[in-house]
Protein backbone atom coordinates (compact mmCIF):
# COMPACT_ATOMS: atom_id res chain seq x y z
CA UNK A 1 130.12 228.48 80.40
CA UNK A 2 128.66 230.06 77.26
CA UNK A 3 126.39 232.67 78.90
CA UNK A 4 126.71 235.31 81.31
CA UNK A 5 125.87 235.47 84.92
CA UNK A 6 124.40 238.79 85.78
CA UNK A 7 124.39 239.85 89.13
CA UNK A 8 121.63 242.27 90.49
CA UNK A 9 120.59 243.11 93.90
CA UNK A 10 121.04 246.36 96.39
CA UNK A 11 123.61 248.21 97.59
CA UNK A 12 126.17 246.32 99.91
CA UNK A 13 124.78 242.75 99.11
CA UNK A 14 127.90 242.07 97.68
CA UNK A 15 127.31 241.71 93.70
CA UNK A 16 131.10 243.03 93.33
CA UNK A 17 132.57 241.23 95.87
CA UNK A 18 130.76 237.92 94.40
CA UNK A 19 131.15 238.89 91.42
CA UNK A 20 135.17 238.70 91.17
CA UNK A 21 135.08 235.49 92.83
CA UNK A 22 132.68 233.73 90.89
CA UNK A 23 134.55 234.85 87.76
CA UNK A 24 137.77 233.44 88.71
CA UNK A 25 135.92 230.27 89.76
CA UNK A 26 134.55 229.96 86.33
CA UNK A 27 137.51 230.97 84.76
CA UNK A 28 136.21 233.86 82.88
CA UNK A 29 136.05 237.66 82.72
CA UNK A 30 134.46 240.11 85.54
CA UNK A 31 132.24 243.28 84.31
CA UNK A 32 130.98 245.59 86.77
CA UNK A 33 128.51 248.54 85.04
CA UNK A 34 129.82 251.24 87.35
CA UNK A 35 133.55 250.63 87.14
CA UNK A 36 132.63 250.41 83.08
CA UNK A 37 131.20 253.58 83.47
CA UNK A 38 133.57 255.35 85.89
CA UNK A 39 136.35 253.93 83.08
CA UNK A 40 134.88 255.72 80.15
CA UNK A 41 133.98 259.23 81.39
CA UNK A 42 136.90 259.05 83.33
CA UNK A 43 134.75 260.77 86.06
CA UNK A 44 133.62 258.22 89.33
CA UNK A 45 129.76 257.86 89.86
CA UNK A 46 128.98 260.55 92.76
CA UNK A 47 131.24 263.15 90.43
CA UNK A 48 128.29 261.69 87.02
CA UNK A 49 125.50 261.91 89.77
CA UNK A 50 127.19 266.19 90.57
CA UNK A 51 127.02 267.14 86.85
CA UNK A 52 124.50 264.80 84.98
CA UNK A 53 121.90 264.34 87.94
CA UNK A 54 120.79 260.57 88.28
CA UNK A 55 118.91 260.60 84.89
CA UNK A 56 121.92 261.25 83.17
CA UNK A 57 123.69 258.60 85.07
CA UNK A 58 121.01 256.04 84.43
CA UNK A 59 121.28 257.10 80.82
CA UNK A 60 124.97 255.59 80.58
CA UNK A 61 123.94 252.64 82.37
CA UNK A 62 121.27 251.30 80.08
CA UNK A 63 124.07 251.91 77.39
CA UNK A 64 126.80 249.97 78.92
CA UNK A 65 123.97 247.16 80.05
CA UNK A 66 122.84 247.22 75.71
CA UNK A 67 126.67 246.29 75.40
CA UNK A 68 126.66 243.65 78.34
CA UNK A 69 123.73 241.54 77.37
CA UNK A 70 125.38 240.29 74.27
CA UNK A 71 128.58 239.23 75.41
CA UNK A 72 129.09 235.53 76.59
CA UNK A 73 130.82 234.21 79.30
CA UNK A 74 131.49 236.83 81.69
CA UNK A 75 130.37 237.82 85.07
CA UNK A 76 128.36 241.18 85.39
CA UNK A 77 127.58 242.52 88.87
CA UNK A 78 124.98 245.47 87.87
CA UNK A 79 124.53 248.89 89.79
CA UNK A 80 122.09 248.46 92.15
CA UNK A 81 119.58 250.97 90.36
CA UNK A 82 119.87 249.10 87.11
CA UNK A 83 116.23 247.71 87.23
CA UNK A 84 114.35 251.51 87.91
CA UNK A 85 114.57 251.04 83.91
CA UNK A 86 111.72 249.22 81.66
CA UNK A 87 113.99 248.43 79.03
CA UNK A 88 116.93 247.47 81.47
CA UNK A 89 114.54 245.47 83.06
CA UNK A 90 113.46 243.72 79.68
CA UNK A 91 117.03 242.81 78.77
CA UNK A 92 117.64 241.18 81.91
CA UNK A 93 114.65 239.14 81.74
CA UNK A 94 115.99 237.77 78.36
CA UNK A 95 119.15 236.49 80.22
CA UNK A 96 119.16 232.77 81.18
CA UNK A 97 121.26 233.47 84.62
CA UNK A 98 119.92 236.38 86.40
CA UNK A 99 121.18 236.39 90.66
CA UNK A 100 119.40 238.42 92.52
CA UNK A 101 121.94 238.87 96.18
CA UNK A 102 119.78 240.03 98.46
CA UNK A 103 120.54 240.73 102.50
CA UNK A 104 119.19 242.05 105.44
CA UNK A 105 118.39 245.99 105.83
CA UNK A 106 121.29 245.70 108.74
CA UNK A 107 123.51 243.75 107.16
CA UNK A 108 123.04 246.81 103.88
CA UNK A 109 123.12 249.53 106.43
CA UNK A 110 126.38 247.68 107.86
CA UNK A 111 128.15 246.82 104.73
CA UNK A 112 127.68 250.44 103.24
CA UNK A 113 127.75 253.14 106.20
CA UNK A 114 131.35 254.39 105.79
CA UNK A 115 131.17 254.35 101.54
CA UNK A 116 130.64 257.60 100.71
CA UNK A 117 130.53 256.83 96.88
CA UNK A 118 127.19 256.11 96.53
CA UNK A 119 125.75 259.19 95.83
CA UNK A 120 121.83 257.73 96.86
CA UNK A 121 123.81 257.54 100.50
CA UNK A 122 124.56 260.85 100.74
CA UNK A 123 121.50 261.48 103.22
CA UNK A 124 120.47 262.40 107.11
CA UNK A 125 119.58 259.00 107.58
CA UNK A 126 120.99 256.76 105.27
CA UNK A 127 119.53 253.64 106.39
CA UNK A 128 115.65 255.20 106.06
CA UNK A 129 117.05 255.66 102.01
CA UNK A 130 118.32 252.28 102.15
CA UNK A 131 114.78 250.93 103.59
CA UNK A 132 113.23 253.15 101.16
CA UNK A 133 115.49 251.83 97.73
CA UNK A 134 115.01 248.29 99.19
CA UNK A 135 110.80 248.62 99.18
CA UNK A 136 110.80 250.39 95.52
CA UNK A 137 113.58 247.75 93.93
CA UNK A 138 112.83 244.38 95.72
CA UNK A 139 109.74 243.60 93.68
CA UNK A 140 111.66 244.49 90.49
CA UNK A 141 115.04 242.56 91.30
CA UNK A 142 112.52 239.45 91.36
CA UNK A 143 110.77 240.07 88.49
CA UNK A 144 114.42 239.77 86.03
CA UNK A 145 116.04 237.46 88.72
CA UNK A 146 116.15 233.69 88.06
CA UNK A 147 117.33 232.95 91.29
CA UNK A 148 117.17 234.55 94.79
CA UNK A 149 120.16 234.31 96.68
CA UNK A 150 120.64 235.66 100.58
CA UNK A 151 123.95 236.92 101.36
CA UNK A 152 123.59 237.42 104.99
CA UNK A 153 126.09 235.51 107.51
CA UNK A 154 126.83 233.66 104.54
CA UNK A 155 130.96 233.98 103.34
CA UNK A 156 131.70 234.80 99.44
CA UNK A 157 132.98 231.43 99.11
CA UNK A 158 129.62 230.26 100.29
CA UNK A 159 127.55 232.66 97.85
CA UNK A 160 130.29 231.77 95.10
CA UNK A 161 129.34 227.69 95.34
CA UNK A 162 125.54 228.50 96.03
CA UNK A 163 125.57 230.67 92.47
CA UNK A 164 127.83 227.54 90.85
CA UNK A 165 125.39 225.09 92.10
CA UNK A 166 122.26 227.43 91.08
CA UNK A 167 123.40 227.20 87.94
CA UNK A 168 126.00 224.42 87.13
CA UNK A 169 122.87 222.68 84.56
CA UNK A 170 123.07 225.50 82.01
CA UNK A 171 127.13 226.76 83.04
């Protein structure tokens, strides 16, 4: 595989998860924006989210996506905000394997009630922000996504071989 496979979708559909595993399928390296970011200000996201405000945070994610886009054959599951940005937005769309992981509002309410590191969470009714995110960002996951994947009832293995499959012509 000479390209990357970026991973976008929302919270909880399981871009890190997936992610790791479809790395060591392909036998190559595994990028995840927020741990990249969490590494280099040595802070984690809800602490960037405290001090910088979500602007601030978004500001060191279009950096460390800049840096992404031009490496090759690696894995990169993206925060799930990454496409509230024009120019993230653009650079996506110029990547020739682009996954959008998608689920179910229950199975996103499910898979991310108990995190409390995502700062967007941090709400009286989490799953109304979760319905809310999922309205704004759906439209504009599709618009840089290649391929549409459901993650719902489905195991990682499964999503792993569906991604493979998706796309084994250009891999």
């Amino acid at each position: 595989m000479s390209h990357s496979v970026f991973l976008v979708g929302p919270m909880g559909a399981g871009k890190s998860t997936i992610g790791r595993m479809l790395s060591q399928h392909l036998g190559c390296d595994f990028l995840d924006t927020d741990n990249v970011i969490e590494q280099r200000t040595g802070a984690d996201i809800p602490w960037i989210f405290d001090v910088e405000g979500e602007a601030g945070f978004r500001e060191r994610e279009s950096a460390v996506l800049a840096e992404m886009v031009e490496k090759n054959s690696v894995v990169i599951a993206t925060g799930g905000g990454i496409v509230m940005r024009e120019e993230n937005r653009e650079m996506l769309k110029k990547q020739s394997s682009v996954v959008y992981l998608t689920a179910t509002i229950e199975q996103l309410v499910e898979r991310t009630y108990k995190d409390k590191k995502r700062p967007l969470l941090q709400v009286d009714d989490p799953k109304a922000k979760i319905i809310e995110l999922y309205n704004l960002r759906d439209p504009l996951y599709r618009e840089v996504a290649g391929y549409v994947l459901v993650t719902d009832g489905r195991s990682p293995k499964y999503v792993v071989q569906a991604i493979v499959d998706l796309i084994s012509p250009e891999a």
